[in-house]
Protein backbone atom coordinates (compact mmCIF):
# COMPACT_ATOMS: atom_id res chain seq x y z
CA UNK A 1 -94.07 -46.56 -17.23
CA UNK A 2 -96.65 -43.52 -18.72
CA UNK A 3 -100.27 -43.33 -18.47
CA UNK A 4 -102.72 -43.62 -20.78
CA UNK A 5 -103.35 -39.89 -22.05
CA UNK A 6 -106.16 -38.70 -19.49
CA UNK A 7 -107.80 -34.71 -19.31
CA UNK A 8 -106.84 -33.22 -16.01
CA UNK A 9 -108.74 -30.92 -14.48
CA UNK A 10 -107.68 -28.45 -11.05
CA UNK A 11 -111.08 -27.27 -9.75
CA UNK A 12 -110.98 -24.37 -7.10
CA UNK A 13 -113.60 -25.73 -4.48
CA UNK A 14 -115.37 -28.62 -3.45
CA UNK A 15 -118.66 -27.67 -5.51
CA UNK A 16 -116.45 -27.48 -8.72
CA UNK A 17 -115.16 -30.89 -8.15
CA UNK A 18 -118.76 -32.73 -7.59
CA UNK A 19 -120.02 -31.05 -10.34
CA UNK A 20 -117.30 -32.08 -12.29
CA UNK A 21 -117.30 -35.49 -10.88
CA UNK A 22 -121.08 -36.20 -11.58
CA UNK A 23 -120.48 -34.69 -15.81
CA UNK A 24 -117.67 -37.24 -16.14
CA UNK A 25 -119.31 -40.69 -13.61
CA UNK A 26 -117.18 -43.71 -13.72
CA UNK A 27 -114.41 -42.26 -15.81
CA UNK A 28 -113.39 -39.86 -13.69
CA UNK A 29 -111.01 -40.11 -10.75
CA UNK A 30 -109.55 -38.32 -7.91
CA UNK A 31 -106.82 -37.09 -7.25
CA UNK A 32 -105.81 -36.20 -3.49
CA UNK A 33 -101.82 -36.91 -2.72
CA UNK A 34 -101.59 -39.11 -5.79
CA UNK A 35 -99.87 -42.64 -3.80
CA UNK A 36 -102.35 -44.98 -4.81
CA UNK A 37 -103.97 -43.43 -7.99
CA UNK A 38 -100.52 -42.23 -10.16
CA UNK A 39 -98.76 -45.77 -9.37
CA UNK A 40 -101.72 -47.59 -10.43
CA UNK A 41 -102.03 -45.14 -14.02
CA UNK A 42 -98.14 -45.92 -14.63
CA UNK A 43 -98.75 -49.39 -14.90
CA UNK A 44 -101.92 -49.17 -16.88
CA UNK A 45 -103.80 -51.27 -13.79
CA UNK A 46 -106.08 -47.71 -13.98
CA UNK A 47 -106.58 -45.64 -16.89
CA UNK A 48 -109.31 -42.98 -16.12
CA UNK A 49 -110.10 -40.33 -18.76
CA UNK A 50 -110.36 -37.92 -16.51
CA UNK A 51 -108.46 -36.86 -13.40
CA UNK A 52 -109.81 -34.36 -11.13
CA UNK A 53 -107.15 -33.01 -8.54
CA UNK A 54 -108.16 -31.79 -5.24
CA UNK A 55 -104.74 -30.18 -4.65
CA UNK A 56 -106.22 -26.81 -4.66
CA UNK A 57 -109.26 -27.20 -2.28
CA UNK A 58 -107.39 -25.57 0.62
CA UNK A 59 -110.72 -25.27 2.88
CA UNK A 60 -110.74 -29.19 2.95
CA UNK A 61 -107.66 -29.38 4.89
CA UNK A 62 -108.38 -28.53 8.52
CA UNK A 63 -107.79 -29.69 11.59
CA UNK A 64 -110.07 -28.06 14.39
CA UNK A 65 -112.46 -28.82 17.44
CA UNK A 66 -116.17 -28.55 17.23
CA UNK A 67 -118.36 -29.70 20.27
CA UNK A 68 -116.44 -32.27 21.44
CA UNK A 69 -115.33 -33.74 18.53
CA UNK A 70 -112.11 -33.04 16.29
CA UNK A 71 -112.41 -32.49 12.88
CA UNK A 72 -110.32 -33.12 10.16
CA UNK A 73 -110.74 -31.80 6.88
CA UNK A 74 -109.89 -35.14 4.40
CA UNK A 75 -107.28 -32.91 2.87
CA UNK A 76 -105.23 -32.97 5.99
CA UNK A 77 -101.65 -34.60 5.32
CA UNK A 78 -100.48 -36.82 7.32
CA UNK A 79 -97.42 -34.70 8.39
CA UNK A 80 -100.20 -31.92 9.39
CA UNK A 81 -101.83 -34.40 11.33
CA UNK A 82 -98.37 -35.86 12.83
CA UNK A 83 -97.78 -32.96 14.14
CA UNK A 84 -100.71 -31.31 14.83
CA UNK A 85 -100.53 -30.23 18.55
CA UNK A 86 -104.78 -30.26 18.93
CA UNK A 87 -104.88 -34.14 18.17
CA UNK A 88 -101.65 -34.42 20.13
CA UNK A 89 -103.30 -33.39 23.17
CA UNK A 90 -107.15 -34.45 22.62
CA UNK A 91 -106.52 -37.24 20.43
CA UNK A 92 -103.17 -38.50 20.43
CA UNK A 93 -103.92 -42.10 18.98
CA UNK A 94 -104.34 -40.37 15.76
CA UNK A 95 -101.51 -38.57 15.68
CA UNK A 96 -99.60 -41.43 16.60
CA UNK A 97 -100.49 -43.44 13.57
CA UNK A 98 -100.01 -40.80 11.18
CA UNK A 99 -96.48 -40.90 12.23
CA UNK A 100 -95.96 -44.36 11.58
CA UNK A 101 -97.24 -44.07 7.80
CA UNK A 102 -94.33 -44.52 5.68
CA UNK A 103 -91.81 -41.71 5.40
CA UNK A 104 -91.06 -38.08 5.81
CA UNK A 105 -91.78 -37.88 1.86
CA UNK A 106 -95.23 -39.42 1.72
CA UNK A 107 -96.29 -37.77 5.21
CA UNK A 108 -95.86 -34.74 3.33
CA UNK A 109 -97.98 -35.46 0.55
CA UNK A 110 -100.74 -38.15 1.45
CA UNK A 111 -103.66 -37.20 2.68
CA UNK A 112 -106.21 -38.58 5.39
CA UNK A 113 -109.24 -38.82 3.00
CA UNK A 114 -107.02 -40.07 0.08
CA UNK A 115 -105.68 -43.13 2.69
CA UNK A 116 -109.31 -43.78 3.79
CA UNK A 117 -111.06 -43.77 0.48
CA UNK A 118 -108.58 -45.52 -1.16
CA UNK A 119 -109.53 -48.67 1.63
CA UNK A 120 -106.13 -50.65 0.98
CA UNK A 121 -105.90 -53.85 3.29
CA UNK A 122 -102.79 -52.59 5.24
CA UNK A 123 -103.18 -48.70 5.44
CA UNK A 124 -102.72 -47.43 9.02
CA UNK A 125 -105.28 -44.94 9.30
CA UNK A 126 -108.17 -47.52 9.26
CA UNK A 127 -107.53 -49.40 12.45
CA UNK A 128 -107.21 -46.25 14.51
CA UNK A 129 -110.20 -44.44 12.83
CA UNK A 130 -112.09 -47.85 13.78
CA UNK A 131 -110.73 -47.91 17.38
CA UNK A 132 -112.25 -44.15 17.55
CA UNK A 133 -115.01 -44.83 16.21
CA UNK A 134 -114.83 -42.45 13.92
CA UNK A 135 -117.44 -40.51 11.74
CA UNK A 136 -116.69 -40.27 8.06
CA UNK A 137 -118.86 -37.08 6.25
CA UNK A 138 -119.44 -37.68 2.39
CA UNK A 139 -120.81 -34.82 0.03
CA UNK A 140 -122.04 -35.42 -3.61
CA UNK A 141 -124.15 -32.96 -5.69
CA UNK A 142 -127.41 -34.04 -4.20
CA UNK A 143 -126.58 -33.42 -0.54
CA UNK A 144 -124.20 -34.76 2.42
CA UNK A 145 -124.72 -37.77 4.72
CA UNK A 146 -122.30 -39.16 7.31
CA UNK A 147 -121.04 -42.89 7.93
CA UNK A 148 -119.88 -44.64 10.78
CA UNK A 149 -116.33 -46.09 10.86
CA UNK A 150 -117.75 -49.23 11.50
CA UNK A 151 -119.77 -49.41 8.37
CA UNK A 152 -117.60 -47.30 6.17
CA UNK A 153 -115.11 -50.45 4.83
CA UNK A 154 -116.76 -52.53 2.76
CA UNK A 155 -114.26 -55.18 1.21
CA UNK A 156 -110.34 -54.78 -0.17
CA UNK A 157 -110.22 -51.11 -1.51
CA UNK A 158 -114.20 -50.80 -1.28
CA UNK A 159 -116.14 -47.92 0.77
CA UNK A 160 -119.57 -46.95 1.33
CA UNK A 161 -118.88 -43.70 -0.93
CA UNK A 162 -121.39 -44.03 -3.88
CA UNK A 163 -120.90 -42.69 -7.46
CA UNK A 164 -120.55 -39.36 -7.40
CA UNK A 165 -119.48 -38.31 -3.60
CA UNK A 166 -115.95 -36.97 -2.03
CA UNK A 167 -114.99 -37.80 1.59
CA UNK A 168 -114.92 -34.39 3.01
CA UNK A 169 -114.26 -34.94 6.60
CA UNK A 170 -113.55 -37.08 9.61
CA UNK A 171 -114.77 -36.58 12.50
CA UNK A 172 -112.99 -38.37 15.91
CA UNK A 173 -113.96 -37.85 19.52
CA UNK A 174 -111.47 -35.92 21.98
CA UNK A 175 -109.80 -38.59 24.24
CA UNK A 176 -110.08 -37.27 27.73
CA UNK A 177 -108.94 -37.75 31.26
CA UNK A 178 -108.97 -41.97 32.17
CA UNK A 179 -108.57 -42.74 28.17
CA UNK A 180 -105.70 -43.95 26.43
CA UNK A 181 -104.86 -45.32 23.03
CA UNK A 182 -101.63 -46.56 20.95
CA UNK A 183 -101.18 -47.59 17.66
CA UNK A 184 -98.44 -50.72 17.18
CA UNK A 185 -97.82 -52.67 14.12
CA UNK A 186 -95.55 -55.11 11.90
CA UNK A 187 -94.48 -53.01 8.95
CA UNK A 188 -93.23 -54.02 5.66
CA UNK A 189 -89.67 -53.02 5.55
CA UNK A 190 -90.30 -51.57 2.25
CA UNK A 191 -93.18 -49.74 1.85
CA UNK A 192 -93.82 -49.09 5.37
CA UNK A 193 -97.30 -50.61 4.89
CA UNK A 194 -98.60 -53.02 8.20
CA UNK A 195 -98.51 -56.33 7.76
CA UNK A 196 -100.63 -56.25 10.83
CA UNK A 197 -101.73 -52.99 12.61
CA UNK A 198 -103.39 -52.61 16.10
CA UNK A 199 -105.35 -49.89 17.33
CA UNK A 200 -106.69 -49.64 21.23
CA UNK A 201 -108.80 -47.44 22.73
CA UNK A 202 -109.33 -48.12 26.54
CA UNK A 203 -111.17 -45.94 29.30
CA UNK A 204 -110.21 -47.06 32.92
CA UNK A 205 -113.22 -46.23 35.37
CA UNK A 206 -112.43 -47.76 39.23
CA UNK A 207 -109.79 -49.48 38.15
CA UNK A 208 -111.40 -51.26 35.30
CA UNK A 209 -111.89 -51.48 31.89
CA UNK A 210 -115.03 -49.69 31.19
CA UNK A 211 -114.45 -48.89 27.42
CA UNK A 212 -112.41 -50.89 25.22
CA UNK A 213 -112.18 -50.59 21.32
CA UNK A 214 -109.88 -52.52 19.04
CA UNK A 215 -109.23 -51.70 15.66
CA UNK A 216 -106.92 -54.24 12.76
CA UNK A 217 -105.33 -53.81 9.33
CA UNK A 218 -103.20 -55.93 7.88
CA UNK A 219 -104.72 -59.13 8.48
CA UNK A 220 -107.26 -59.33 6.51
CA UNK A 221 -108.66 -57.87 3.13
CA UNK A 222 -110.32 -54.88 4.98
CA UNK A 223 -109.70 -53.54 8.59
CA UNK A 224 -111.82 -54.65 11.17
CA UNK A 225 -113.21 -54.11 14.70
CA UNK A 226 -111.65 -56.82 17.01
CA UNK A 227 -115.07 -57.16 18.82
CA UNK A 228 -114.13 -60.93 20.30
CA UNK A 229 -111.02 -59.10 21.97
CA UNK A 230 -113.48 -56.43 22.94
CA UNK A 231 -115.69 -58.54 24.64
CA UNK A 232 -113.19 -60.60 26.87
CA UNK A 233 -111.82 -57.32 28.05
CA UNK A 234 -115.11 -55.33 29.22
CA UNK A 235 -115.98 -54.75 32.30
CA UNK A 236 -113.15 -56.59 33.78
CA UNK A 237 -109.61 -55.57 35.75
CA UNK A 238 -106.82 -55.73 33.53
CA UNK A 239 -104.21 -58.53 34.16
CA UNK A 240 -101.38 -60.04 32.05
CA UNK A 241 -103.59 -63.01 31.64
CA UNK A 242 -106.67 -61.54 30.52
CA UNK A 243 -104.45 -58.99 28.11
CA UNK A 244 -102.73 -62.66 26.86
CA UNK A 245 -105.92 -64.33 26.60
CA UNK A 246 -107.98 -61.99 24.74
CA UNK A 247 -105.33 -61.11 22.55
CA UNK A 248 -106.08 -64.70 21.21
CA UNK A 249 -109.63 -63.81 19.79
CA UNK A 250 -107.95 -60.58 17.46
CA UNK A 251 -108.13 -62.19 14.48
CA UNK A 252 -111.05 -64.83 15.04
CA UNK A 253 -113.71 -65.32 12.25
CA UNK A 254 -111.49 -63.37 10.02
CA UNK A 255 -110.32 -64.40 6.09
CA UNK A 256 -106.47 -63.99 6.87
CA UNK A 257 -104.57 -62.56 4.03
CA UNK A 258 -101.86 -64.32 2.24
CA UNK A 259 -99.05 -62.76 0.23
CA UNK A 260 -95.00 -62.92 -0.20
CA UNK A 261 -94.92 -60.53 2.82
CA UNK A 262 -96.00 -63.37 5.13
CA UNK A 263 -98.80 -66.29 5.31
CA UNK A 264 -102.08 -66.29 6.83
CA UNK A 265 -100.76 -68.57 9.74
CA UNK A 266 -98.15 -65.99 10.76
CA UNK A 267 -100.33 -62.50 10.61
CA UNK A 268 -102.79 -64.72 12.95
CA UNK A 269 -99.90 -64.79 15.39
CA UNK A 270 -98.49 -61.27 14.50
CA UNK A 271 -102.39 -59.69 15.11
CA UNK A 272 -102.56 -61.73 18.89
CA UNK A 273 -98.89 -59.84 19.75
CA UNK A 274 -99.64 -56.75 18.33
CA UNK A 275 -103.20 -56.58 20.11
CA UNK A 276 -101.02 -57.32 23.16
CA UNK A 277 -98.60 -54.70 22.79
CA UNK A 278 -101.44 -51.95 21.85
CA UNK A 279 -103.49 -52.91 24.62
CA UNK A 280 -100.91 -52.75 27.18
CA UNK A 281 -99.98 -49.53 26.01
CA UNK A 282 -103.14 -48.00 25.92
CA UNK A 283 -104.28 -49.03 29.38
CA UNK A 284 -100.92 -47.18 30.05
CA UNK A 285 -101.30 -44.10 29.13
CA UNK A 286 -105.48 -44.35 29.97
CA UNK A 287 -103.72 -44.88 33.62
CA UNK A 288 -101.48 -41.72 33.35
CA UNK A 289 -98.30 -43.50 32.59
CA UNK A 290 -95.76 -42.03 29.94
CA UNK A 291 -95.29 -44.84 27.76
């Protein structure tokens, strides 16, 4: 399997790239750890003229605090962020799913911002960043904006980026004292992929459940906020009942994705016990227990 010949250009920094990117438009892409893009180009299902790699723009791969918030520069691989001991100790959800993306070899290579532009259906990354209600900062030639998590997946492998602009950042909030979050999924024995994912942020506060965020991948053809789950759990002491019954609404009012990796029927089941598991564990750990 070869690509169709392409030109492939290395820029230095982020304004070489944009500038670059807005000369060559739609047939240009980008190149960050090269999973999705060089995969797709072997088998001719992309065949851009022009490649622009983003290998060599070290100051986009950071990992750092910044008034409250953690941010990650959208070079960041997914080993970095693994084992990164600031988001280990201020925002360990993340962490946590970055270590359950495929294997030592892709950890090593992928990138954050490659994973979340990219937008496929069962990446890891999306539930969690979702769930943390994350803030996604996007630079083109004209000028920088940001976008919410919640708004920035559109539809299967579609973002809010527009012509024209790189995801340069993420930005995710420092879990403190009375928070916990965990990260549980199904994963395709293959490709490591989730066939469902779960991501839970909870924050106890007098022995309820003040906060609660739920994030999904897998299930559907783009990852989702499980706000029916969210809504059952507000406000309300935590039981094995309530966990069980709202675990029922994590996949309601959603198009359920169907595939040789399983039917819709059975990643409606596999999201309810994987909401389950992640909530459990997150009220957990938001309760000080080492789980």
């Amino acid at each position: 399997m070869i690509p169709a010949a392409f030109e492939y250009h290395a820029p230095k920094n982020l304004e070489e790239a944009l500038r670059l990117l807005d000369r060559h438009g739609d047939e240009a892409k980008l190149l960050a750890g090269g999973h999705s893009l060089l995969p797709m180009m072997k088998l001719r299902l992309a065949a851009p003229r022009f490649v622009i790699d983003l290998g060599r723009l070290k100051n986009m791969n950071y990992i750092r605090e910044e008034q409250g918030m953690i941010v990650i520069g959208a070079m960041a691989t997914h080993a970095e962020i693994e084992h990164s001991s600031l988001l280990r100790a201020k925002c360990p959800l993340l962490a946590e799913t970055a270590a359950a993306i495929g294997d030592v070899q892709v950890r090593n290579r992928g990138t954050i911002g490659g994973s979340l532009a990219h937008a496929d259906p069962a990446a890891d990354y999306p539930a969690s960043i979702l769930a943390l209600d994350a803030i996604m900062a996007l630079q083109s030639i004209s000028g920088s904006r940001t976008v919410s998590a919640a708004d920035f997946f559109v539809d299967m492998l579609t973002t809010q980026l527009r012509p024209g602009e790189i995801l340069t950042e993420v930005r995710v909030p420092v879990i403190g004292k009375g928070t916990g979050g965990a990260y549980c999924k199904l994963a395709q024995p293959a490709s490591g992929y989730a066939v469902v994912g779960v991501a839970a942020r909870i924050t106890l506060w007098k022995g309820k459940l003040a906060q609660v965020t739920v994030g999904v991948t897998g299930a559907g053809p783009k990852a989702y906020r499980a706000v029916g789950v969210e809504n059952a759990l507000r406000g309300k002491k935590a039981s094995e009942k309530l966990l069980a019954e709202a675990a029922r609404h994590a996949a309601h009012g959603v198009e359920l994705l169907a595939d040789l990796h399983a039917s819709a029927d059975y990643r409606r089941e596999m999201a309810v016990v994987f909401t389950r598991r992640a909530l459990t564990l997150a009220i957990a750990r938001a309760a000080g227990k080492k789980a």
